[in-house]
C-alpha atoms as a PDB file:
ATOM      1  CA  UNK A   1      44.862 122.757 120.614  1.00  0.00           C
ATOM      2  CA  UNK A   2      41.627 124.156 122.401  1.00  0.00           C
ATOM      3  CA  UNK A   3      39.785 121.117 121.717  1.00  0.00           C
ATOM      4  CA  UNK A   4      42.295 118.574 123.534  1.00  0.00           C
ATOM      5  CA  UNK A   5      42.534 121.000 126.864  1.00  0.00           C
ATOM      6  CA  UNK A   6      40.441 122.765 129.465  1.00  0.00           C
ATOM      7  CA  UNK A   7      42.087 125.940 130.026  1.00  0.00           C
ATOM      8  CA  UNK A   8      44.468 124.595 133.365  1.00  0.00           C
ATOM      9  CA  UNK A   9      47.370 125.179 131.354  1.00  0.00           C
ATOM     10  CA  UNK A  10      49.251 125.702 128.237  1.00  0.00           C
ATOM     11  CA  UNK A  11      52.407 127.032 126.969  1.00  0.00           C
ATOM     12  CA  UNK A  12      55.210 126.495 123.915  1.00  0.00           C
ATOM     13  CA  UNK A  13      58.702 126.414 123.976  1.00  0.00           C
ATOM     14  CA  UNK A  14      60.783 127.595 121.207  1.00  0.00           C
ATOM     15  CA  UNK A  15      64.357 127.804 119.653  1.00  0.00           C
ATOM     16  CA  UNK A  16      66.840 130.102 118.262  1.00  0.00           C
ATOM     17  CA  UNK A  17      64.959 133.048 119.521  1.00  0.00           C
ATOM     18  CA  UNK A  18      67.252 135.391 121.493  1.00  0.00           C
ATOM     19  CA  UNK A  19      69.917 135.291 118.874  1.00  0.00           C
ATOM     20  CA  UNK A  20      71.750 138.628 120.404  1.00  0.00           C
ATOM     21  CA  UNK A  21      72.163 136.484 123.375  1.00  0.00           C
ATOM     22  CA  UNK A  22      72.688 133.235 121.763  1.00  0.00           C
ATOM     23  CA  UNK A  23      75.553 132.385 124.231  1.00  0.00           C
ATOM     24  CA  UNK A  24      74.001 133.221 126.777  1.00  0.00           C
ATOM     25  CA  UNK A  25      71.991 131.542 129.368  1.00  0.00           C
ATOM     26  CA  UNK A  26      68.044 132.387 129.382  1.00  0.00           C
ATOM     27  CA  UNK A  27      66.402 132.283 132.704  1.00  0.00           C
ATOM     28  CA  UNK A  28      62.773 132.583 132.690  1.00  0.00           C
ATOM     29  CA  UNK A  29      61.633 132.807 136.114  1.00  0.00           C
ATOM     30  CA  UNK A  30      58.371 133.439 137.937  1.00  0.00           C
ATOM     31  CA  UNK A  31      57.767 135.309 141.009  1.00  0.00           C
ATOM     32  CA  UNK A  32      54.668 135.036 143.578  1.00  0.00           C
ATOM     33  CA  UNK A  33      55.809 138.085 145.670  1.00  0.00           C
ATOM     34  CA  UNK A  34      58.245 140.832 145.731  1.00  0.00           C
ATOM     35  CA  UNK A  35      60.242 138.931 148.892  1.00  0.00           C
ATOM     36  CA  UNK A  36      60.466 135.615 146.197  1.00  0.00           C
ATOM     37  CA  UNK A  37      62.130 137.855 143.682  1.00  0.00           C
ATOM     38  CA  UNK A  38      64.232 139.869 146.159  1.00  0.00           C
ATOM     39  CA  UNK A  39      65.684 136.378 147.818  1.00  0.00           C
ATOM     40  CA  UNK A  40      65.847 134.451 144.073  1.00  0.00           C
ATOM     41  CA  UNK A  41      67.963 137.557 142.855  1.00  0.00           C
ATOM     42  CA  UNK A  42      70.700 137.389 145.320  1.00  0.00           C
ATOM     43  CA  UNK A  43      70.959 133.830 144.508  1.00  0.00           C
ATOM     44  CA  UNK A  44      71.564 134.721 140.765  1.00  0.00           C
ATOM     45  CA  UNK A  45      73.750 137.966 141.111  1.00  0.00           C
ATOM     46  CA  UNK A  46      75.639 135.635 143.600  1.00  0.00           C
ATOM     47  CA  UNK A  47      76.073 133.102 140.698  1.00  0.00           C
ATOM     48  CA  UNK A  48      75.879 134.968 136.977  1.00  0.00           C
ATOM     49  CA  UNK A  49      77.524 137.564 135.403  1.00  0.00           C
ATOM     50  CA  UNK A  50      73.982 139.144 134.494  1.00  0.00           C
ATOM     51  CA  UNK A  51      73.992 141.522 131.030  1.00  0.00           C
ATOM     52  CA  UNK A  52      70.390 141.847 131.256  1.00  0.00           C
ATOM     53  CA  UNK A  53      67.256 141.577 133.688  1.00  0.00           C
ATOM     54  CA  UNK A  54      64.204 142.378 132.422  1.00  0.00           C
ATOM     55  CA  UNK A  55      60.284 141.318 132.644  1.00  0.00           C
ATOM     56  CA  UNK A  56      58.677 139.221 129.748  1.00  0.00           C
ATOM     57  CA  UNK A  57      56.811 141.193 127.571  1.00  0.00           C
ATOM     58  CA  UNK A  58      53.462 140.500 128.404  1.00  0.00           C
ATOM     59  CA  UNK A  59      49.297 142.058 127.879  1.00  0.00           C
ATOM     60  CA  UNK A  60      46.195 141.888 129.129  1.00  0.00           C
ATOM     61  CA  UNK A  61      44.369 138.886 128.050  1.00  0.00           C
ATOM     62  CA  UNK A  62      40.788 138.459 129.234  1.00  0.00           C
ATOM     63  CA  UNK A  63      41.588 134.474 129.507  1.00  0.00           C
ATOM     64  CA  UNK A  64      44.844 134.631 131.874  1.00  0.00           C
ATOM     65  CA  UNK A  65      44.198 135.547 135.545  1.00  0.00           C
ATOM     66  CA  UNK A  66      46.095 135.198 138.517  1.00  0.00           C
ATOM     67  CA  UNK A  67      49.724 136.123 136.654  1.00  0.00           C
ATOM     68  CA  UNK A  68      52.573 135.939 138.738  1.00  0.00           C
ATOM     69  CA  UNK A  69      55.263 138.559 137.667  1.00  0.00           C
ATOM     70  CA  UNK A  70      57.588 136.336 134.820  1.00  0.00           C
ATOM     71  CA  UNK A  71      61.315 137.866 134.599  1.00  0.00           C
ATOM     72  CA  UNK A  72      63.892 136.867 132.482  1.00  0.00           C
ATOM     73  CA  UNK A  73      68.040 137.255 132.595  1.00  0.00           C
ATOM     74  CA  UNK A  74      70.669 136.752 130.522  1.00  0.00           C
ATOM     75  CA  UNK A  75      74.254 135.284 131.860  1.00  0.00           C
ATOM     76  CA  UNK A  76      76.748 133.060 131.759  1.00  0.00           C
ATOM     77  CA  UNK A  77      78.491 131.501 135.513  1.00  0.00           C
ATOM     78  CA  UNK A  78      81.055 133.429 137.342  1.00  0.00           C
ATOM     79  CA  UNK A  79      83.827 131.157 136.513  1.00  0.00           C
ATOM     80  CA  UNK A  80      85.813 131.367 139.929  1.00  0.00           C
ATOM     81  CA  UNK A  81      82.161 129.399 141.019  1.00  0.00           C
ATOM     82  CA  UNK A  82      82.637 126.226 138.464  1.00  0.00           C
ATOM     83  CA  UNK A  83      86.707 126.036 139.215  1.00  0.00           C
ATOM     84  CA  UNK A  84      85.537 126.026 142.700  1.00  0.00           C
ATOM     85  CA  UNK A  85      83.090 123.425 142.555  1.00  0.00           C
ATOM     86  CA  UNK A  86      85.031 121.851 139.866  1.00  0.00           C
ATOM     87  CA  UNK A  87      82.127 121.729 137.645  1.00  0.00           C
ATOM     88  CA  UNK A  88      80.941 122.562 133.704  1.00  0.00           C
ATOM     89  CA  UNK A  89      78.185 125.386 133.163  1.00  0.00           C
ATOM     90  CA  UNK A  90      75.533 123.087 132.410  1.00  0.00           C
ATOM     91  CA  UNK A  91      76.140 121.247 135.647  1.00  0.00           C
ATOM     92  CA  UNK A  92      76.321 125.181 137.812  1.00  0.00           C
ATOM     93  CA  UNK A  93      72.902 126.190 135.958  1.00  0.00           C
ATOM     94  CA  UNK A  94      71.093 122.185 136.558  1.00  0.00           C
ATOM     95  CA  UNK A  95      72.290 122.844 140.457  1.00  0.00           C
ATOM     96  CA  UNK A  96      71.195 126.624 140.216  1.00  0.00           C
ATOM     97  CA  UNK A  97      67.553 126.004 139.174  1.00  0.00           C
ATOM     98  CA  UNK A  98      67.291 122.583 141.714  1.00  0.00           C
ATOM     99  CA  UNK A  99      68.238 125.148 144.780  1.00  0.00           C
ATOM    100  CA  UNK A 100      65.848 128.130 143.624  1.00  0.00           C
ATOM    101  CA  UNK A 101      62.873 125.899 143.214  1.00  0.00           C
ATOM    102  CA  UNK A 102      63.137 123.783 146.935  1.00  0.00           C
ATOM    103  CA  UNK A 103      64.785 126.935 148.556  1.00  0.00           C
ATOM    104  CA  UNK A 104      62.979 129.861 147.445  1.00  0.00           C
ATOM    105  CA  UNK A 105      59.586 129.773 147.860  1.00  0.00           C
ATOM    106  CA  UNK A 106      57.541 131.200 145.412  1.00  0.00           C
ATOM    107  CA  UNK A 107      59.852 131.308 142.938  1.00  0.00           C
ATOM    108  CA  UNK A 108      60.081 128.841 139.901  1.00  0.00           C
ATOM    109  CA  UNK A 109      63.233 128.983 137.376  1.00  0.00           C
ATOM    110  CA  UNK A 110      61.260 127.502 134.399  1.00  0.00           C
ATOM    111  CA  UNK A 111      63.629 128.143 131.274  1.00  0.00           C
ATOM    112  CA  UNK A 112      67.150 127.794 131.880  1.00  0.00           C
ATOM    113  CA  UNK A 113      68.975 127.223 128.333  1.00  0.00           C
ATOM    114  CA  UNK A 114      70.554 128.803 125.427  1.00  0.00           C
ATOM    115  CA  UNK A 115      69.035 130.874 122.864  1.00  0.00           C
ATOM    116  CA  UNK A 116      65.862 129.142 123.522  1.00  0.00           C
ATOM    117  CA  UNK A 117      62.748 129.991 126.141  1.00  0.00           C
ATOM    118  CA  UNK A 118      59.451 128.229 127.560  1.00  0.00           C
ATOM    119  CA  UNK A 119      56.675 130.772 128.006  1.00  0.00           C
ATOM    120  CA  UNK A 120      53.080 128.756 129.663  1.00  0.00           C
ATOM    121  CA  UNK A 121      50.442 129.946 131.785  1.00  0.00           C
ATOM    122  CA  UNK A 122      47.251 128.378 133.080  1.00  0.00           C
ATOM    123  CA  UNK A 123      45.149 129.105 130.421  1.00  0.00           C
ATOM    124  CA  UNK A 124      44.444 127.986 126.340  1.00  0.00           C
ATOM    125  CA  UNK A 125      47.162 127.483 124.644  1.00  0.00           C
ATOM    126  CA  UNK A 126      45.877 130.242 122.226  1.00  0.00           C
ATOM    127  CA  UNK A 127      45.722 132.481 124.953  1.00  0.00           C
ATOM    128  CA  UNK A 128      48.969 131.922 126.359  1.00  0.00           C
ATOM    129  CA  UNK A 129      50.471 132.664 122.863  1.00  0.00           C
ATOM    130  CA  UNK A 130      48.704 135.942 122.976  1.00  0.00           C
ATOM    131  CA  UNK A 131      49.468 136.694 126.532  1.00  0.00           C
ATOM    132  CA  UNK A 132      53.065 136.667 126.157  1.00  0.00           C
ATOM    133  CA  UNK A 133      53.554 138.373 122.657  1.00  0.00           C
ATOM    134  CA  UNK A 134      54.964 135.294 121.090  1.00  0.00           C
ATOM    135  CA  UNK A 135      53.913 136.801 117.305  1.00  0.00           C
ATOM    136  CA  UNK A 136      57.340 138.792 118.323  1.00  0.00           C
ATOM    137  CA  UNK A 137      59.451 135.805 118.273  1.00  0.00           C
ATOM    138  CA  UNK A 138      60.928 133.692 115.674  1.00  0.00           C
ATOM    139  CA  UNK A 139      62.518 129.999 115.682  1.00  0.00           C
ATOM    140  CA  UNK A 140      63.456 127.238 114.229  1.00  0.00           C
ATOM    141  CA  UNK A 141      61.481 125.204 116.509  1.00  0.00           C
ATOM    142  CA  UNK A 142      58.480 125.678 118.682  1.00  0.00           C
ATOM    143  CA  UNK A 143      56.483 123.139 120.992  1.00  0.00           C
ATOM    144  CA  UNK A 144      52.974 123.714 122.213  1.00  0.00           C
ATOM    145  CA  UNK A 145      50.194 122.154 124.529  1.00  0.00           C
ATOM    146  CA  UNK A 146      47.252 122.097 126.005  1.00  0.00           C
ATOM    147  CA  UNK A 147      46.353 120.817 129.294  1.00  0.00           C
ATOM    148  CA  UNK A 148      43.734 118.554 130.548  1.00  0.00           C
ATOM    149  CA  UNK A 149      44.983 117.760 134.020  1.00  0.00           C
ATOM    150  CA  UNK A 150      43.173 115.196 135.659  1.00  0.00           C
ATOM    151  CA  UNK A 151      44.728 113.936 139.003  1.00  0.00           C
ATOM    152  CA  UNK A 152      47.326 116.906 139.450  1.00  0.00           C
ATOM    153  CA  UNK A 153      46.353 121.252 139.924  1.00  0.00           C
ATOM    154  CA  UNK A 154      46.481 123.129 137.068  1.00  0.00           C
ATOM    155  CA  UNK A 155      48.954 125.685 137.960  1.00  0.00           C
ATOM    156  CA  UNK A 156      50.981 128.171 136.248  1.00  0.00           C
ATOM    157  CA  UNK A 157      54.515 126.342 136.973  1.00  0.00           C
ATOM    158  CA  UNK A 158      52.800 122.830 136.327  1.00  0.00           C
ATOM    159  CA  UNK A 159      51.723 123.903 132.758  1.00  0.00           C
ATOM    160  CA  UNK A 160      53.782 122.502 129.893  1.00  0.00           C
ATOM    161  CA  UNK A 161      56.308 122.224 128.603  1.00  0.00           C
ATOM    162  CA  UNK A 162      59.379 121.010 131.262  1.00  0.00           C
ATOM    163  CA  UNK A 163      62.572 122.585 130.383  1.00  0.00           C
ATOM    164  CA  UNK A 164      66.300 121.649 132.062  1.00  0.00           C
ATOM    165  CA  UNK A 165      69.314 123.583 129.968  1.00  0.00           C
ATOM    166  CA  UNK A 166      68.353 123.444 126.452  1.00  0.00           C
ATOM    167  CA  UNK A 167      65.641 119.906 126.746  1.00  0.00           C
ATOM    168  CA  UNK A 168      62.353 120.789 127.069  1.00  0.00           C
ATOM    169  CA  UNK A 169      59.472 118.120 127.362  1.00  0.00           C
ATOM    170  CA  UNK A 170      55.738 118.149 126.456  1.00  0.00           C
ATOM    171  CA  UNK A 171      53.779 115.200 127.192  1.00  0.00           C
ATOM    172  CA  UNK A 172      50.469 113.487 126.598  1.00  0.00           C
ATOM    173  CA  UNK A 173      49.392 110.671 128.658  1.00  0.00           C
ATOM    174  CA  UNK A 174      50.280 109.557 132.313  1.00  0.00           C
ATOM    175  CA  UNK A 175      53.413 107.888 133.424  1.00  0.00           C
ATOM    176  CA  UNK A 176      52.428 104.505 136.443  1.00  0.00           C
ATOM    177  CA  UNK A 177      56.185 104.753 136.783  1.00  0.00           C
ATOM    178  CA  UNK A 178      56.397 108.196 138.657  1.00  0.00           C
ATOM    179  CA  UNK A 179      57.495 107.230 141.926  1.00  0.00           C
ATOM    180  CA  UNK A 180      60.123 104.475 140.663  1.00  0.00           C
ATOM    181  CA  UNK A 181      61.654 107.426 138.102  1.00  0.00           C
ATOM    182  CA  UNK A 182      61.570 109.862 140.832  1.00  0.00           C
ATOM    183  CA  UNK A 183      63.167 108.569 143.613  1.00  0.00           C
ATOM    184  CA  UNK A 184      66.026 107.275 141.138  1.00  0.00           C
ATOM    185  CA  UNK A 185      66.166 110.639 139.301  1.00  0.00           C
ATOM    186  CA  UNK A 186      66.243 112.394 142.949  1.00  0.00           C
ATOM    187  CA  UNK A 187      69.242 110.464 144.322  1.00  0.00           C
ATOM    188  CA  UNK A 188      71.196 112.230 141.101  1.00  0.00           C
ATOM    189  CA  UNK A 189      70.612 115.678 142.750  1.00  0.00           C
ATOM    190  CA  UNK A 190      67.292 116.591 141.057  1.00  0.00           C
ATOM    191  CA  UNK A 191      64.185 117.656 143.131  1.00  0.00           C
ATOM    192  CA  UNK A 192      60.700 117.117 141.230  1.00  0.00           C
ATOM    193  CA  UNK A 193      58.680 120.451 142.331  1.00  0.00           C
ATOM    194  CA  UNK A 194      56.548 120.804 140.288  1.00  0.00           C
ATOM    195  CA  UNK A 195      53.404 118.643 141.314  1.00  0.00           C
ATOM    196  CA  UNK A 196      52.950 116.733 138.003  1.00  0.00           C
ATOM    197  CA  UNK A 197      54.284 113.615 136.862  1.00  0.00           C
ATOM    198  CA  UNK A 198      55.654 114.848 133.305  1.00  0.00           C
ATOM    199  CA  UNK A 199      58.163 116.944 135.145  1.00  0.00           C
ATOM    200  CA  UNK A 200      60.515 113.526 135.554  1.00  0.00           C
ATOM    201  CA  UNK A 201      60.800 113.245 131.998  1.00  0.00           C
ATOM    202  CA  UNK A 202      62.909 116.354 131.205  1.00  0.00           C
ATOM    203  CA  UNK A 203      65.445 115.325 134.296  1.00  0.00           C
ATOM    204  CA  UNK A 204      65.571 112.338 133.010  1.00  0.00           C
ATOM    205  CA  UNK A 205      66.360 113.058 128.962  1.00  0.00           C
ATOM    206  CA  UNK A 206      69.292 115.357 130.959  1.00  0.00           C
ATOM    207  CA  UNK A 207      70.502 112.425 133.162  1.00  0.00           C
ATOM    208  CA  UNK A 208      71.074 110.086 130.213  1.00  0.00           C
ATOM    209  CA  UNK A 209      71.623 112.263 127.459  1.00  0.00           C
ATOM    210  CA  UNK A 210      74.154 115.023 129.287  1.00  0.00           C
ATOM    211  CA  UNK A 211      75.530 113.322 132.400  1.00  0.00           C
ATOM    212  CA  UNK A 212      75.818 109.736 131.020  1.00  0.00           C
ATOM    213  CA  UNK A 213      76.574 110.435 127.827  1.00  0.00           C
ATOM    214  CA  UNK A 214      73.916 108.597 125.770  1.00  0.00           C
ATOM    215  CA  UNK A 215      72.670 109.234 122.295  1.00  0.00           C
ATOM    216  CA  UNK A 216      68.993 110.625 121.815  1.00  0.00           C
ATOM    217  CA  UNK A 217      68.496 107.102 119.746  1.00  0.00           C
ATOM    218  CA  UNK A 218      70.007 105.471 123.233  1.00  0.00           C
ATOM    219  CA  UNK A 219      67.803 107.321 125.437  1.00  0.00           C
ATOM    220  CA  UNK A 220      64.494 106.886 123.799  1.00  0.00           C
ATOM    221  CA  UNK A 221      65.291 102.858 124.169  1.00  0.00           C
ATOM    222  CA  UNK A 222      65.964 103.240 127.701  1.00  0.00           C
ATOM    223  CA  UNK A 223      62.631 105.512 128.457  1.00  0.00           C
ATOM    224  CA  UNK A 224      60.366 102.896 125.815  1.00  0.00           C
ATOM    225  CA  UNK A 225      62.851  99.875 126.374  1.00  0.00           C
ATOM    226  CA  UNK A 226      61.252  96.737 124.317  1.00  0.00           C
ATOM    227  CA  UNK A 227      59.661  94.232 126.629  1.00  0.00           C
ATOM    228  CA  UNK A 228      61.917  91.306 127.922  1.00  0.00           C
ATOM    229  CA  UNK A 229      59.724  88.696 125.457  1.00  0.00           C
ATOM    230  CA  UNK A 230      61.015  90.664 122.667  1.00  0.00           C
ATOM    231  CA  UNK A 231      64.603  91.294 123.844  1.00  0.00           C
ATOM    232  CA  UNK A 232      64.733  87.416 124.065  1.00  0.00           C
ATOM    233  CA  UNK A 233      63.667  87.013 120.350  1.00  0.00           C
ATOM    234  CA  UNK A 234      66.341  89.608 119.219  1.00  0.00           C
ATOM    235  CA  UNK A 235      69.582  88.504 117.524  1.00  0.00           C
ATOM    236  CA  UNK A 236      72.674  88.462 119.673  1.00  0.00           C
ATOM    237  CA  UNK A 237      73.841  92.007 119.242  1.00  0.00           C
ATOM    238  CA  UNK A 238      70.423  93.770 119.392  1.00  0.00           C
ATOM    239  CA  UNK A 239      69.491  91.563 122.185  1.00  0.00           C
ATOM    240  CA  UNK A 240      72.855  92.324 124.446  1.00  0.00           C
ATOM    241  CA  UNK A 241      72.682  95.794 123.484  1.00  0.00           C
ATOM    242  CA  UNK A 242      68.642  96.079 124.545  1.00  0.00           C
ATOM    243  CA  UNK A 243      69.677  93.635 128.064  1.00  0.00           C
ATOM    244  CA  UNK A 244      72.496  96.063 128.818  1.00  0.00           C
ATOM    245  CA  UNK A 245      70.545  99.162 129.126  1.00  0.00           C
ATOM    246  CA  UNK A 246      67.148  97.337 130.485  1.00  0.00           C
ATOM    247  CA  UNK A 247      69.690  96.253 133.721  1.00  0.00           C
ATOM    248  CA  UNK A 248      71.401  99.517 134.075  1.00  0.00           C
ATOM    249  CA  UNK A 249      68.540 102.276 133.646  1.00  0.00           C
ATOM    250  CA  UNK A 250      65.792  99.691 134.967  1.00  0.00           C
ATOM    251  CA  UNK A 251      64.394 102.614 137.136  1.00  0.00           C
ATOM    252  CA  UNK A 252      64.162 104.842 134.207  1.00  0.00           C
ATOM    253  CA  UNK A 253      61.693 102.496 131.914  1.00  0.00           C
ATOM    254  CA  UNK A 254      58.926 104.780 131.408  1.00  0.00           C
ATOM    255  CA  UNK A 255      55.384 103.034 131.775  1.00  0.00           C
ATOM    256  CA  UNK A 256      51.858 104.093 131.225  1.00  0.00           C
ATOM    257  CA  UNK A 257      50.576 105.601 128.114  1.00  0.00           C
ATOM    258  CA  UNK A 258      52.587 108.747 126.431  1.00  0.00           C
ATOM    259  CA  UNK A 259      53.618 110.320 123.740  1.00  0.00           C
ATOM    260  CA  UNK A 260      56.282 113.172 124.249  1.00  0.00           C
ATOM    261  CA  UNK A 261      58.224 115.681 122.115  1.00  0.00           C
ATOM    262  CA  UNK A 262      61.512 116.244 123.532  1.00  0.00           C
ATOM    263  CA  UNK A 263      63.112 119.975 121.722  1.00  0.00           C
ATOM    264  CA  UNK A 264      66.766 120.063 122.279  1.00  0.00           C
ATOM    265  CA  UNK A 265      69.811 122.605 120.565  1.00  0.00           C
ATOM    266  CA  UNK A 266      69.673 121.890 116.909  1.00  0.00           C
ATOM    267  CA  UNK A 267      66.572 119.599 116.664  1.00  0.00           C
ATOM    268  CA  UNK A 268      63.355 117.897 118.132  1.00  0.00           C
ATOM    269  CA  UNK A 269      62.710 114.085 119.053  1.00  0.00           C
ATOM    270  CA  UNK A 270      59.183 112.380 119.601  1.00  0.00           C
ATOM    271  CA  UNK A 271      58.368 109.231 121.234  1.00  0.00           C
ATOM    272  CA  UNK A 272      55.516 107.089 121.699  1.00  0.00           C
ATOM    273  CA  UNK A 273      55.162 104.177 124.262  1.00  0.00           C
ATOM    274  CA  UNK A 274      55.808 101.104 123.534  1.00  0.00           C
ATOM    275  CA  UNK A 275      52.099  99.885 123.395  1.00  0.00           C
ATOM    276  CA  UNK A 276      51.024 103.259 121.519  1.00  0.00           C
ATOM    277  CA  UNK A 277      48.427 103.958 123.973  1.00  0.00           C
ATOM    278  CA  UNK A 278      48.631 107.560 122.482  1.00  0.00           C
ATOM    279  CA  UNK A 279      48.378 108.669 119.455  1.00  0.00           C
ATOM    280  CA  UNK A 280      50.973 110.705 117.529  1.00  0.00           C
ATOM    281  CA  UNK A 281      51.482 111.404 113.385  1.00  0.00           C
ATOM    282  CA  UNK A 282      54.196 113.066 111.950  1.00  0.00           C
ATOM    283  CA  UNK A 283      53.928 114.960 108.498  1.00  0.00           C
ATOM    284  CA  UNK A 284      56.716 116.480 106.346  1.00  0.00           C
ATOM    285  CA  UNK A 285      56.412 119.090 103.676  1.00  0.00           C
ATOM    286  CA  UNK A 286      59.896 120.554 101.904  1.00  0.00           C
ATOM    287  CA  UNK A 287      62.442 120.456 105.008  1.00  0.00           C
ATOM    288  CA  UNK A 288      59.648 121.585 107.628  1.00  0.00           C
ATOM    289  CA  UNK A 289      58.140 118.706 110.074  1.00  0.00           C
ATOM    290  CA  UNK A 290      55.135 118.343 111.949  1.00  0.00           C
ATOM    291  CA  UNK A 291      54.458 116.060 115.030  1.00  0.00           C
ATOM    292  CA  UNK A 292      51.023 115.822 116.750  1.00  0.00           C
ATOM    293  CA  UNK A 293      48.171 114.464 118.398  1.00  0.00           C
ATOM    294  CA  UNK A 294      45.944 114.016 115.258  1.00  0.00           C
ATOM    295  CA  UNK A 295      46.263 114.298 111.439  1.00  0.00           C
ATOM    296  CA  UNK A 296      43.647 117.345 112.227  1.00  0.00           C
ATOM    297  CA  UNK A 297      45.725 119.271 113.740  1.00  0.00           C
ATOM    298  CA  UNK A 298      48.651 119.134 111.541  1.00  0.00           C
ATOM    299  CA  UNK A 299      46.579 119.569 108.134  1.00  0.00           C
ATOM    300  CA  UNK A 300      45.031 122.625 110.261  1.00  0.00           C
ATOM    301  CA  UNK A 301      48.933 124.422 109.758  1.00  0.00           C
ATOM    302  CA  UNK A 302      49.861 122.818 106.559  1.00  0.00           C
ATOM    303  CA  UNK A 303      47.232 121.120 104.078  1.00  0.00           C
ATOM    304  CA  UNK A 304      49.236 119.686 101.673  1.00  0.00           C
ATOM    305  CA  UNK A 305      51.790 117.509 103.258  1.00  0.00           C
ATOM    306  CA  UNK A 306      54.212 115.761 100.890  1.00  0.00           C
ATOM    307  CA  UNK A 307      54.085 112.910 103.469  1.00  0.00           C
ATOM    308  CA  UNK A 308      52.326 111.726 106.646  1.00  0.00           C
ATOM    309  CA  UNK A 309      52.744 108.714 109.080  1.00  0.00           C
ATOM    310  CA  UNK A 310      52.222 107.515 112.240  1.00  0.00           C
ATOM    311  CA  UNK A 311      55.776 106.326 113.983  1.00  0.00           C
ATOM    312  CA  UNK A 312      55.643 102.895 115.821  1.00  0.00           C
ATOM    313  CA  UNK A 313      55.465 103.218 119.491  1.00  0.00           C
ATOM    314  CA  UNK A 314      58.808 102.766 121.443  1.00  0.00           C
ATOM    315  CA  UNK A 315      60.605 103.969 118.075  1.00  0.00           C
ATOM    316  CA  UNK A 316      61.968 107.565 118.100  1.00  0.00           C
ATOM    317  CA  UNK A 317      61.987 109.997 115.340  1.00  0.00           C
ATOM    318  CA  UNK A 318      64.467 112.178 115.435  1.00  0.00           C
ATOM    319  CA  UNK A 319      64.526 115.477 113.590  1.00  0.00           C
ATOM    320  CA  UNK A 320      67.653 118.259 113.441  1.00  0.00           C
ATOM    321  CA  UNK A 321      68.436 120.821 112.135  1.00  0.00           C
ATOM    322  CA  UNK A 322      71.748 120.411 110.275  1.00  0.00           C
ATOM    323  CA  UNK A 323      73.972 117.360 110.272  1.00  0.00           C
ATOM    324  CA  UNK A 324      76.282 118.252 112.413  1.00  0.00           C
ATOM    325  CA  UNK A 325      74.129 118.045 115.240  1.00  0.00           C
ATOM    326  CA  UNK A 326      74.804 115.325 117.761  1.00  0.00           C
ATOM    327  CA  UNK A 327      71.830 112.957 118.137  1.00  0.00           C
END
């Protein structure tokens, strides 16, 4: 991980690690004065039943500088609030953490889902694992990257991963499409505030996949749609069903290189483009997977694989935990 950044950033996101508060929503929140934190926590007393506020265990780490103070709280919705806005709980907490983030200024909600939590920093990623005590967690699945920014600041909110509700979103490579994605993605209520370009991709993965209703396998072909030279070569079925979602989502065709890992409740997905202009491998061994960068760096956790490959780009693999998990 240290060799593919330069210190601007890194963090992890992981899963099934509050599991005394599994039903409960997990804000992670950072604060760049006491007035930030004394205006974002009337907003969420106004709007949670809170059972516990509390500061992220952190230490000293000779590599991390400049630490804002990181708080996290445990709630659910007052429920009067969604029959009065005649809304679900995922909906309250999406329009929660879009109003903190423009409104409050120097506040960032940065984890906002269920039994799960994003800790980054602007640092190594190595670092940033040590910084917030993360040898104190355990999960079923963890995410983790290293920055390299290169046209955007490397700041402690701008680190990755993304995280809406339970999705969270790291991402190699550099999306051309930005501005087309984001002023779509903003006309459905979300607010990019974050000041890089990878922050899109985890509004989007909760536009299609939550609000409209489409499968992880149906999102990825939206995101890394085929181009229209293929579609046209496609048999009837494939091709209507690849022409239908090109038309409706056209704003939300991802372009540039990437390759992302999208963690979700119950499982993990990762994407290339459709050209493959980044690299990605995936290796199994017994019922444990591994997605990354380079062969290196998955041999580096476990040698002997029972099976590596390298997934085509635009082609999803999805991974989950049990099969009852909707995908």
């Amino acid at each position: 991980m240290r060799d593919r950044s330069n210190g601007l950033g890194g963090g992890f996101a992981a899963y099934g690690i509050y599991p005394k508060q599994k039903d409960l929503y997990a804000l992670h929140v950072f604060y760049g004065s006491r007035r930030a934190k004394d205006e974002c926590e009337r907003i969420i007393h106004a709007s949670f039943d809170i059972s516990v506020a509390e500061r992220i265990p952190t230490r000293r780490v000779p590599g991390i500088t400049d630490a804002p103070a990181v708080w996290r709280y445990f709630g659910l919705p007052f429920p009067k609030l969604l029959e009065a806005a005649d809304i679900d709980e995922r909906e309250f907490v999406v329009r929660f953490v879009m109003k903190v983030n423009t409104e409050v200024q120097g506040a960032y909600v940065f984890s906002s889902g269920k039994n799960m939590g994003v800790f980054k920093a602007v640092g190594f990623p190595e670092e940033v694992g040590r910084f917030y005590r993360l040898e104190d967690y355990e999960g079923y699945c963890w995410t983790a990257h290293g920055r390299y920014p290169t046209n955007t600041p490397g700041w402690w909110g701008g680190a990755h991963p993304f995280a809406l509700l339970n999705y969270s979103v790291v991402h190699n490579g550099e999306i051309s499409s930005y501005d087309a994605n984001r002023r779509f993605i903003e006309m459905h209520g979300y607010r990019c505030t974050l000041l890089t370009d990878t922050e899109v991709i985890a509004y989007i993965i909760d536009y299609l996949n939550r609000r409209r209703g489409l499968s992880l396998k149906e999102t990825a072909d939206v995101v890394a749609a085929p181009f229209w030279k293929e579609i046209a070569a496609m048999p009837k079925e494939k091709r209507g069903y690849y022409t239908y979602l090109r038309n409706v989502f056209s704003s939300l065709l991802i372009t540039g290189p990437f390759s992302i890992l999208v963690g979700f409740a119950g499982g993990m997905m990762a994407l290339n483009d459709r050209l493959k202009l980044r690299s990605m491998v995936v290796g199994e061994k017994g019922d444990t997977v591994y997605v990354a960068s380079e062969e290196c760096a998955v041999r580096t956790v476990e040698p002997d694989l029972d099976r590596l490959w390298s997934p085509r780009g635009g082609e999803p693999v999805i991974i989950t935990l049990d099969k009852g998990v909707k995908v």
